[in-house]
N, C-alpha and C. Protein backbone atom coordinates (compact mmCIF):
# COMPACT_ATOMS: atom_id res chain seq x y z
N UNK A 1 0.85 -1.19 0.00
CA UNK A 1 0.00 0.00 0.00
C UNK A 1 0.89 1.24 0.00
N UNK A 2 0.42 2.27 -0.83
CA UNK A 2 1.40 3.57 -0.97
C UNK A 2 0.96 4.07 0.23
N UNK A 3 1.66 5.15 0.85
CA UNK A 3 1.77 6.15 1.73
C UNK A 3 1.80 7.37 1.41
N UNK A 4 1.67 8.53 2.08
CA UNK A 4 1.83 9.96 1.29
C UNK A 4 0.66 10.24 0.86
N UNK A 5 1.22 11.26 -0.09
CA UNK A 5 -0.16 12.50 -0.62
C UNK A 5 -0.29 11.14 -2.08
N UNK A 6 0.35 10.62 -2.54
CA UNK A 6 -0.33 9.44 -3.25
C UNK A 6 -0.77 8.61 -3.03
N UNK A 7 -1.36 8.14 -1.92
CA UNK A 7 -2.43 7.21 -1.16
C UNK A 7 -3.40 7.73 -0.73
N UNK A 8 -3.65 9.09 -1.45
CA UNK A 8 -4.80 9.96 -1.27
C UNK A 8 -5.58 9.79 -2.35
N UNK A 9 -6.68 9.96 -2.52
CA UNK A 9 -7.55 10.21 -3.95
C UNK A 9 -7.46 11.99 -4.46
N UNK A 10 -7.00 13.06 -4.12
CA UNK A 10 -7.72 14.22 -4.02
C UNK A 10 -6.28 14.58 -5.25
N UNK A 11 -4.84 13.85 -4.85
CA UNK A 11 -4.16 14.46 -5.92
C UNK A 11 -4.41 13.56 -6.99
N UNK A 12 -4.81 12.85 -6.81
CA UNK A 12 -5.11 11.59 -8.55
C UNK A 12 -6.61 12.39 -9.18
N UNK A 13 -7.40 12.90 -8.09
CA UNK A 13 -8.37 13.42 -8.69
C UNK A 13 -8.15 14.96 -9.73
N UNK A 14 -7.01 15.43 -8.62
CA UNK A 14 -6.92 16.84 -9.36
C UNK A 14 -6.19 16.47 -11.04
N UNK A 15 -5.16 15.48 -10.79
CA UNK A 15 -4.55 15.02 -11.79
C UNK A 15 -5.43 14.58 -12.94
N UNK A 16 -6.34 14.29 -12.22
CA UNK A 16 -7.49 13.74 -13.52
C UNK A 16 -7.91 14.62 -14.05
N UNK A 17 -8.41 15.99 -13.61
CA UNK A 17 -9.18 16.98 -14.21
C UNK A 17 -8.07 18.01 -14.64
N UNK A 18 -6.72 17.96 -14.90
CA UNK A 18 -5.77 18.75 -15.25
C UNK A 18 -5.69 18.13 -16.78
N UNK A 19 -5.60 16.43 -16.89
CA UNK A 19 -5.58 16.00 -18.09
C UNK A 19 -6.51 16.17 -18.58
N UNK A 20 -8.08 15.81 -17.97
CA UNK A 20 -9.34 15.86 -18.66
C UNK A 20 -9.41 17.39 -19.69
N UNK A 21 -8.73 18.19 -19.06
CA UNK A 21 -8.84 19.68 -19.41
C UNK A 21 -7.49 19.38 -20.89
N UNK A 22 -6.53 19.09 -20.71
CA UNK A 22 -5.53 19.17 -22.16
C UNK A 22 -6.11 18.23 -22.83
N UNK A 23 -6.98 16.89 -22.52
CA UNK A 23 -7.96 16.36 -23.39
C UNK A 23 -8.72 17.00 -24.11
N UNK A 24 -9.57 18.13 -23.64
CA UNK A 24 -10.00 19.05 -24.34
C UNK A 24 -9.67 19.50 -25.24
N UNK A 25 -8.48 20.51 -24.94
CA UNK A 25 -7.95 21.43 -25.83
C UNK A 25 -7.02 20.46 -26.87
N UNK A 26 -6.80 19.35 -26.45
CA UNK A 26 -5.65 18.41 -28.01
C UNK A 26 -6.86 17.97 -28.91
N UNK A 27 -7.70 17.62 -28.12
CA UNK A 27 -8.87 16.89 -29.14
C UNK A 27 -9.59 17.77 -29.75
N UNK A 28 -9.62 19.01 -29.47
CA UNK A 28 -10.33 19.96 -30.51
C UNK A 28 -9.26 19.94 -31.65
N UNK A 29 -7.42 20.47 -31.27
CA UNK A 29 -6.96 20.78 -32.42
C UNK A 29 -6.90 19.30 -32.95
N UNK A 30 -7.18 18.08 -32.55
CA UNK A 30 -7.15 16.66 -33.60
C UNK A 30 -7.99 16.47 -34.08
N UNK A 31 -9.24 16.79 -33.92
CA UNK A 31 -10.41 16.38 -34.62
C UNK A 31 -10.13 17.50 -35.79
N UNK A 32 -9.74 18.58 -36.13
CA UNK A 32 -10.08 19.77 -37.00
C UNK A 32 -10.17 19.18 -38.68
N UNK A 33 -9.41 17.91 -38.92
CA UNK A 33 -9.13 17.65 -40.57
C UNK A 33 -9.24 15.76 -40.69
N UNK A 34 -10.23 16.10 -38.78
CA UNK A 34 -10.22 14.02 -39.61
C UNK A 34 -11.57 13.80 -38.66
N UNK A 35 -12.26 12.61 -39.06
CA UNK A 35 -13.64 12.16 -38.84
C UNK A 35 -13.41 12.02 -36.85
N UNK A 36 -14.18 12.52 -36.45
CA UNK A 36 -14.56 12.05 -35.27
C UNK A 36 -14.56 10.78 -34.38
N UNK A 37 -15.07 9.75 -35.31
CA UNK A 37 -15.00 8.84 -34.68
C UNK A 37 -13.69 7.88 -34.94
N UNK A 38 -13.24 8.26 -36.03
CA UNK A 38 -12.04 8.24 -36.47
C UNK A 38 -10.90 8.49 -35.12
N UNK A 39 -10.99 10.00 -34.88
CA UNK A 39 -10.20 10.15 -33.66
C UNK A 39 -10.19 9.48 -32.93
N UNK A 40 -11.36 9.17 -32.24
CA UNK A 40 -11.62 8.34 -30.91
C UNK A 40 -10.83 6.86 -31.26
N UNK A 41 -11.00 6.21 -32.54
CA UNK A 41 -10.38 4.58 -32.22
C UNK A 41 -8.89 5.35 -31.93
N UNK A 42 -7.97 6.27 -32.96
CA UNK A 42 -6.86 6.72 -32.41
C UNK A 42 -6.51 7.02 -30.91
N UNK A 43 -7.36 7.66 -30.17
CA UNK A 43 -7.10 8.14 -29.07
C UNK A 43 -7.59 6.55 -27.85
N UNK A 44 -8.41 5.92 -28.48
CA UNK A 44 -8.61 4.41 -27.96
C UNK A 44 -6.81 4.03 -27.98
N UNK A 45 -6.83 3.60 -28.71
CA UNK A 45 -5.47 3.03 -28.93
C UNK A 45 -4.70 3.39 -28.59
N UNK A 46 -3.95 4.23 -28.24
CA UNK A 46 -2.94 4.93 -27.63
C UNK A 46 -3.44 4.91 -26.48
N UNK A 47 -4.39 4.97 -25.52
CA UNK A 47 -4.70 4.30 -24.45
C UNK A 47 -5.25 3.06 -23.99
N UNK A 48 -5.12 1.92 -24.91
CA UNK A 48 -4.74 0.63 -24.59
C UNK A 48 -3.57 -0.03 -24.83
N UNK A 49 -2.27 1.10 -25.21
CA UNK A 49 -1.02 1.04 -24.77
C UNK A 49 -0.41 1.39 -24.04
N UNK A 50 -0.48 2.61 -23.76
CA UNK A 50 -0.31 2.99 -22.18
C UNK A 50 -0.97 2.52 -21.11
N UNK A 51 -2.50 1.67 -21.47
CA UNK A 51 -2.36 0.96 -20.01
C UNK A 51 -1.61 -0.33 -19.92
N UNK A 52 -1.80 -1.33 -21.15
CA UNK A 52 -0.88 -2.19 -21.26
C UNK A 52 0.52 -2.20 -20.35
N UNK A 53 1.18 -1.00 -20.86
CA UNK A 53 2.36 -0.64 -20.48
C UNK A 53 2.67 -0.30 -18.92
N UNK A 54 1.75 0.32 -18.59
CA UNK A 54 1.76 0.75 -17.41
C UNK A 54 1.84 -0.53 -16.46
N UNK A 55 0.45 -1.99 -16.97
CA UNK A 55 0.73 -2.85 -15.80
C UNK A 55 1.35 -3.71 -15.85
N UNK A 56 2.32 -3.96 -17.46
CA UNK A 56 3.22 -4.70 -17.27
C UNK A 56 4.56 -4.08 -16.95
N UNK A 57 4.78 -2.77 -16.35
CA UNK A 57 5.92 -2.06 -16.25
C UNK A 57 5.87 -2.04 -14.69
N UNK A 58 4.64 -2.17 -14.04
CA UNK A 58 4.47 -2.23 -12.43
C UNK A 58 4.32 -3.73 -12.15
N UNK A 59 4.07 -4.58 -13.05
CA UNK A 59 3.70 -5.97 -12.75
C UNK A 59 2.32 -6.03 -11.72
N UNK A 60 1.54 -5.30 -12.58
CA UNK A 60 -0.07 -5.26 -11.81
C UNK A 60 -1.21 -6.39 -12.69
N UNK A 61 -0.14 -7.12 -13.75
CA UNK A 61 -0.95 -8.20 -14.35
C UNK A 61 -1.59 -9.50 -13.23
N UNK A 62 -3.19 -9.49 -13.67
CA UNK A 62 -3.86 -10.24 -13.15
C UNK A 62 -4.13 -11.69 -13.85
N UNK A 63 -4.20 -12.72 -13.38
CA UNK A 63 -5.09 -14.09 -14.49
C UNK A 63 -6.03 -13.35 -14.78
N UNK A 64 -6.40 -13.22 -16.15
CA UNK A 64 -8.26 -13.01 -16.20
C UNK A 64 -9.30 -13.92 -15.34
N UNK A 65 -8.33 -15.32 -15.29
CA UNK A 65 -9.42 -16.16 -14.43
C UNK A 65 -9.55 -15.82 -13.19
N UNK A 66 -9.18 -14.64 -12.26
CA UNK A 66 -9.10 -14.08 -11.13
C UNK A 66 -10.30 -13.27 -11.18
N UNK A 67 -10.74 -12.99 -12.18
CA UNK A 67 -11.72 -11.91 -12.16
C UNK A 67 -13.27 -12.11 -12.22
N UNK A 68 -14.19 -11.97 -11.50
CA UNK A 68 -15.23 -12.47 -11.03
C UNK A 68 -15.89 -12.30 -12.55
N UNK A 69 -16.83 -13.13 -12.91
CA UNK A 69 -17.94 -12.75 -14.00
C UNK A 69 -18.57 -10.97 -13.85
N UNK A 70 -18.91 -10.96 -12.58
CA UNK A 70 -19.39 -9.72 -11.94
C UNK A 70 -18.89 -8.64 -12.43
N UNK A 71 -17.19 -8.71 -11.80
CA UNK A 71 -16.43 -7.67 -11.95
C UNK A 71 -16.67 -7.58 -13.63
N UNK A 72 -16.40 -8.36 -14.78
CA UNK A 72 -16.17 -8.45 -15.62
C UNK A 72 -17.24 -7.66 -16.31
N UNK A 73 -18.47 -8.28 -15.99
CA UNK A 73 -19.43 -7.48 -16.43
C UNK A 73 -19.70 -5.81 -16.40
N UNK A 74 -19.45 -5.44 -15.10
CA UNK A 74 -19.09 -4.12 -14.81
C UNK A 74 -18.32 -3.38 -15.47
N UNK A 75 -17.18 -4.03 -15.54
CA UNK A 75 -15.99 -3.21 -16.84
C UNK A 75 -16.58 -3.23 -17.71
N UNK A 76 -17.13 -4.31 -18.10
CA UNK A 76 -17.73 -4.63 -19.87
C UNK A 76 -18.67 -2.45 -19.98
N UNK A 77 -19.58 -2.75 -18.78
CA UNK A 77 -20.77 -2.04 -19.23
C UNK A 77 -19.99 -0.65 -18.69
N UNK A 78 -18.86 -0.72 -17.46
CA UNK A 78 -18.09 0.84 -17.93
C UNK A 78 -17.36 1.03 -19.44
N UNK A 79 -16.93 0.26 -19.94
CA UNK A 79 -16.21 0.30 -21.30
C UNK A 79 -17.05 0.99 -22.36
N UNK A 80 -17.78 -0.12 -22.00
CA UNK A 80 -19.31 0.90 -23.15
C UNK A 80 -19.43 2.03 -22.92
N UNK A 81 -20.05 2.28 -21.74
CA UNK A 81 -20.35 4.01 -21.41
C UNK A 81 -18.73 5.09 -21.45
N UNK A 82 -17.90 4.20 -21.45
CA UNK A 82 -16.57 5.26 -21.61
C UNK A 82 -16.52 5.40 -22.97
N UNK A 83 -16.42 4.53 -23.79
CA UNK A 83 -16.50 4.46 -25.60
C UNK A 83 -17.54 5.31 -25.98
N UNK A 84 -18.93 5.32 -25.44
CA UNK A 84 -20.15 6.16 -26.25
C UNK A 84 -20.12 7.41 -25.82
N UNK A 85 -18.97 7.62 -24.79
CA UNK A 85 -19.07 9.18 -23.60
C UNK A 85 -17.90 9.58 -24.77
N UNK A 86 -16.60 9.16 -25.32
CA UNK A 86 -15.95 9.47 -26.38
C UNK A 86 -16.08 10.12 -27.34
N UNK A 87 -17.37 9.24 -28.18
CA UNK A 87 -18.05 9.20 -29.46
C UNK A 87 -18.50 10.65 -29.15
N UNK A 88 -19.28 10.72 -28.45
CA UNK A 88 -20.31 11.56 -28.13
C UNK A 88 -19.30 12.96 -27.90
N UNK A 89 -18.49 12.74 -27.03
CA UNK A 89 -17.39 13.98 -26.81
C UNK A 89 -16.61 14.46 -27.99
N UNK A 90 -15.78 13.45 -28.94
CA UNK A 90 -15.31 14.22 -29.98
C UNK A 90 -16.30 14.08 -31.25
N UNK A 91 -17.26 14.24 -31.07
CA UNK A 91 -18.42 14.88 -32.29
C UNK A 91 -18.99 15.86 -31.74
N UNK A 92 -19.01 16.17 -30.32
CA UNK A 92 -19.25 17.51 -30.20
C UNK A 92 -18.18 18.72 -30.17
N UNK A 93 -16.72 18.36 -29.47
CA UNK A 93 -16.20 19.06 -30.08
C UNK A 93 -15.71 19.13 -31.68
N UNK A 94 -16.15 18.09 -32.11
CA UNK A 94 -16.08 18.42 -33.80
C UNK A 94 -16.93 19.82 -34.44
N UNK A 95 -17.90 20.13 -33.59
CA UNK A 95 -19.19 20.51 -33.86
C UNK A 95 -19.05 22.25 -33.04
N UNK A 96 -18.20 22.18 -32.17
CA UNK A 96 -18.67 23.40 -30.60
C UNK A 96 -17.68 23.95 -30.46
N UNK A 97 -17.46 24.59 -29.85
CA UNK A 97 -16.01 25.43 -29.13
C UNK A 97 -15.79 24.41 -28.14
N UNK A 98 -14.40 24.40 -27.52
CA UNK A 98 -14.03 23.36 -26.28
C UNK A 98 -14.12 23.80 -24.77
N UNK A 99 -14.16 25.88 -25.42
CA UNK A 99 -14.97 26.00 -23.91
C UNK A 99 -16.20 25.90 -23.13
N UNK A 100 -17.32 25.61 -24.34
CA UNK A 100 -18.56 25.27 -24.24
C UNK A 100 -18.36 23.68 -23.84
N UNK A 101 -18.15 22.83 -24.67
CA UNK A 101 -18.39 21.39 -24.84
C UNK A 101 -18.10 20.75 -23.40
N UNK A 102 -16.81 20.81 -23.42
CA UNK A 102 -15.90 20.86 -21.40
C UNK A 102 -17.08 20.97 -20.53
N UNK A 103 -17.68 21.89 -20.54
CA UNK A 103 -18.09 21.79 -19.36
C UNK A 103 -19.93 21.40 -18.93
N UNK A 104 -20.41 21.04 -20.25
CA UNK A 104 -21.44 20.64 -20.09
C UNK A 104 -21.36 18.84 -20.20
N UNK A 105 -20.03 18.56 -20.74
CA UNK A 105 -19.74 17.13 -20.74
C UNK A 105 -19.41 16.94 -18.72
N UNK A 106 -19.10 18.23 -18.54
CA UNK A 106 -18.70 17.94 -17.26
C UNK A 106 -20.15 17.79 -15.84
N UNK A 107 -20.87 18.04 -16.82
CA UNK A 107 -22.17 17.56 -16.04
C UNK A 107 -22.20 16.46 -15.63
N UNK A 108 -21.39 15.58 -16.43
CA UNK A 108 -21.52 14.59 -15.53
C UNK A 108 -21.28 14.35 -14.02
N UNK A 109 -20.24 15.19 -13.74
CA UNK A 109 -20.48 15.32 -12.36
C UNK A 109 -21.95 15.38 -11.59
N UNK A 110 -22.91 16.14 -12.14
CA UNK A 110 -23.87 16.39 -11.56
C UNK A 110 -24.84 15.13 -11.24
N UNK A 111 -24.60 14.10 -12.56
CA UNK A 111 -25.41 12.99 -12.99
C UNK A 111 -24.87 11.53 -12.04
N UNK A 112 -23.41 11.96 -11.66
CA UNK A 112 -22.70 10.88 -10.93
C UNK A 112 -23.38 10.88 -9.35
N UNK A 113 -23.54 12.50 -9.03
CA UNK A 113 -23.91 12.27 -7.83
C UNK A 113 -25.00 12.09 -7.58
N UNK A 114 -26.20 11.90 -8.97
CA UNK A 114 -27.59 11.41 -8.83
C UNK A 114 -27.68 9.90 -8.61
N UNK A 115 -26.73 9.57 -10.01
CA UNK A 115 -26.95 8.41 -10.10
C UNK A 115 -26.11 7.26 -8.82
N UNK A 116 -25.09 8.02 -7.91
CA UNK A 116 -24.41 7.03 -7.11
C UNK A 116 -25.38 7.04 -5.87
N UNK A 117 -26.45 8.36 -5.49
CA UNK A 117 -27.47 8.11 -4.59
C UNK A 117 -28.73 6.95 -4.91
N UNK A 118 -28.89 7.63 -6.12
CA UNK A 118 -29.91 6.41 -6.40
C UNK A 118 -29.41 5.03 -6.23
N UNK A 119 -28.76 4.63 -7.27
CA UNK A 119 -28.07 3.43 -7.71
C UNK A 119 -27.42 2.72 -6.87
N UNK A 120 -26.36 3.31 -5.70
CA UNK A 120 -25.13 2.79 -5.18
C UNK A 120 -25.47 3.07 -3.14
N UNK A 121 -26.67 3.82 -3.31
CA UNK A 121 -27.06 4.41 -1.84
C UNK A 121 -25.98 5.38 -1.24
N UNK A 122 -25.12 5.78 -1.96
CA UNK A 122 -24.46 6.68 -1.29
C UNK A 122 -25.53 8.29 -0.93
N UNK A 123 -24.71 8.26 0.56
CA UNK A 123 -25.61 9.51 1.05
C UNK A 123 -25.01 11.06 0.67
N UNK A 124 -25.54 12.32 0.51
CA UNK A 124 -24.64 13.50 0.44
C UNK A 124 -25.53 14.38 1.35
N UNK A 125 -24.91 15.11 2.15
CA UNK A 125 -25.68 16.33 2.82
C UNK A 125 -26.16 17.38 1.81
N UNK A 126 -26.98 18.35 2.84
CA UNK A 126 -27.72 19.17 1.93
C UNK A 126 -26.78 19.75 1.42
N UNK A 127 -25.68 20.53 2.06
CA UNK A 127 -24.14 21.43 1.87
C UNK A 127 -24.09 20.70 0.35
N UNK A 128 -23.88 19.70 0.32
CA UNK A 128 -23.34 18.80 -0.66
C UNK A 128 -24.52 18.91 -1.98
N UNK A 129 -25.57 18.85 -1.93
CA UNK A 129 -26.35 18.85 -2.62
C UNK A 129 -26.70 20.62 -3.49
N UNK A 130 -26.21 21.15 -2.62
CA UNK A 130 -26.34 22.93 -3.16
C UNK A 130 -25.21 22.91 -4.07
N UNK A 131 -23.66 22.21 -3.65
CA UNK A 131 -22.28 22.14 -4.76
C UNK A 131 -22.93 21.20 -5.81
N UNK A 132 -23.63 20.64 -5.78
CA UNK A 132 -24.28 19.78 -6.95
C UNK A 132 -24.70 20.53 -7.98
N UNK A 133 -26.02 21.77 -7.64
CA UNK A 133 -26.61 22.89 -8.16
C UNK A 133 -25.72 23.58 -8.79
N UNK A 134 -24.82 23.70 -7.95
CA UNK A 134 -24.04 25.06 -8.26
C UNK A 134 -23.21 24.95 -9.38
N UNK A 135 -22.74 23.34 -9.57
CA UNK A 135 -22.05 22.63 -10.55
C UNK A 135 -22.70 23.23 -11.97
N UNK A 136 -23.98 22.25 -11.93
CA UNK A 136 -25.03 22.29 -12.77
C UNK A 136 -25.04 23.71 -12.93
N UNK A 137 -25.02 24.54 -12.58
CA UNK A 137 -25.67 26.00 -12.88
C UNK A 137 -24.50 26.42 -13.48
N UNK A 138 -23.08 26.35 -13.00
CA UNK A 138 -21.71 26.85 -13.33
C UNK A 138 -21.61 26.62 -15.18
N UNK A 139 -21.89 25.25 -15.29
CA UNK A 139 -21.42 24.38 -16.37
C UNK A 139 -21.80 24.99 -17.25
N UNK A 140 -23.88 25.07 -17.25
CA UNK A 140 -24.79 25.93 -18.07
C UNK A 140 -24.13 26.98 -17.99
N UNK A 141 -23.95 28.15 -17.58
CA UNK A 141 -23.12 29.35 -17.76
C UNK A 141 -22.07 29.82 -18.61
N UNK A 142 -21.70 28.50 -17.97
CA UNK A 142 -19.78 28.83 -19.22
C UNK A 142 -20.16 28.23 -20.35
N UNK A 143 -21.09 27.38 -20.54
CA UNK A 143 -21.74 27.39 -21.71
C UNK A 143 -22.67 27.60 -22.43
N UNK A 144 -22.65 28.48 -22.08
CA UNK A 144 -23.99 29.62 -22.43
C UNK A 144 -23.35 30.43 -23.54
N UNK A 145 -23.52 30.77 -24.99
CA UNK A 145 -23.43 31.50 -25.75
C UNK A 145 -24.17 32.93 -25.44
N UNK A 146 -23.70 33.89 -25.03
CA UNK A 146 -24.49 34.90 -25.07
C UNK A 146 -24.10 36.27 -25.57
C-alpha cells in the first residue's frame, strides 16, 4: 500500500481533471481535418497502450481467471459508457467550441452524484447537494453563448 499525498484520492483526482482539461484542448486541435470517430479509435489506442504498459511495467498483471464474471461485467458495461461518452465527446467538439463542450460534458459530475445516490445508496448532505446545483448551474453558464 502507498503512503503519502499518493495514497490519497484528491491528488489523482486533481490530476485527472488537469488531463481531462488538455484532453479538451488536443482533441479539438485533432479532430479539425479528420472524422470524429475516427479520432476516438486513435485516441482508444494509444490508451490501450499505455495501459498495457503501465501494468506490465508495475507488474499489476492479473489471471483473467481471477476476475469475477461480476467484476467483468461491470468493466464490460463501464467500457461501453466510456466508448459512447468518447463518441459523443469528440463529435461535439467536432461541432462546438471546447470552452462550451468541457463543461457541459462535465455535467456529468452532476449525474454521478444522482446516479451514485440512487443506484449505489451513497448519502450527500444538503451542503453537498447545493455544490451539486451550483455545478449544474456553473457548467450551463460557461456554456452559455451569449
Amino acid at each position: 500500500m502507498q503512503s503519502g499525498i499518493l495514497a490519497s484520492w484528491l491528488p489523482w483526482a486533481l490530476l485527472s481533471a488537469a488531463f481531462a482539461a488538455l484532453t479538451a484542448v488536443f482533441a479539438k486541435v485533432g479532430v479539425e481535418n479528420v472524422n470524429s470517430d475516427f479520432a476516438t479509435l486513435i485516441r482508444t489506442i494509444v490508451i490501450l497502450g499505455v495501459a498495457a504498459a503501465i501494468v506490465a511495467l508495475t507488474g499489476q498483471w492479473q489471471s483473467p481467471g481471477s476476475v469475477s464474471p461480476r467484476t467483468y461485467a461491470f468493466l464490460v458495461l463501464s467500457g461501453l459508457a466510456t466508448g459512447a461518452s468518447w463518441l459523443c465527446y469528440f463529435r461535439a467538439l467536432k461541432l462546438g467550441d471546447a470552452a462550451r463542450v468541457a463543461p457541459i460534458d462535465k455535467l456529468s459530475i452532476v449525474l454521478v452524484a444522482v446516479f451514485s445516490a440512487v443506484f449505489l445508496g451513497e448519502k450527500l448532505a444538503g451542503v453537498n447537494w447545493v455544490g451539486v446545483a451550483l455545478i449544474a448551474a456553473g457548467a450551463l453558464l460557461v456554456a452559455y453563448k451569449g
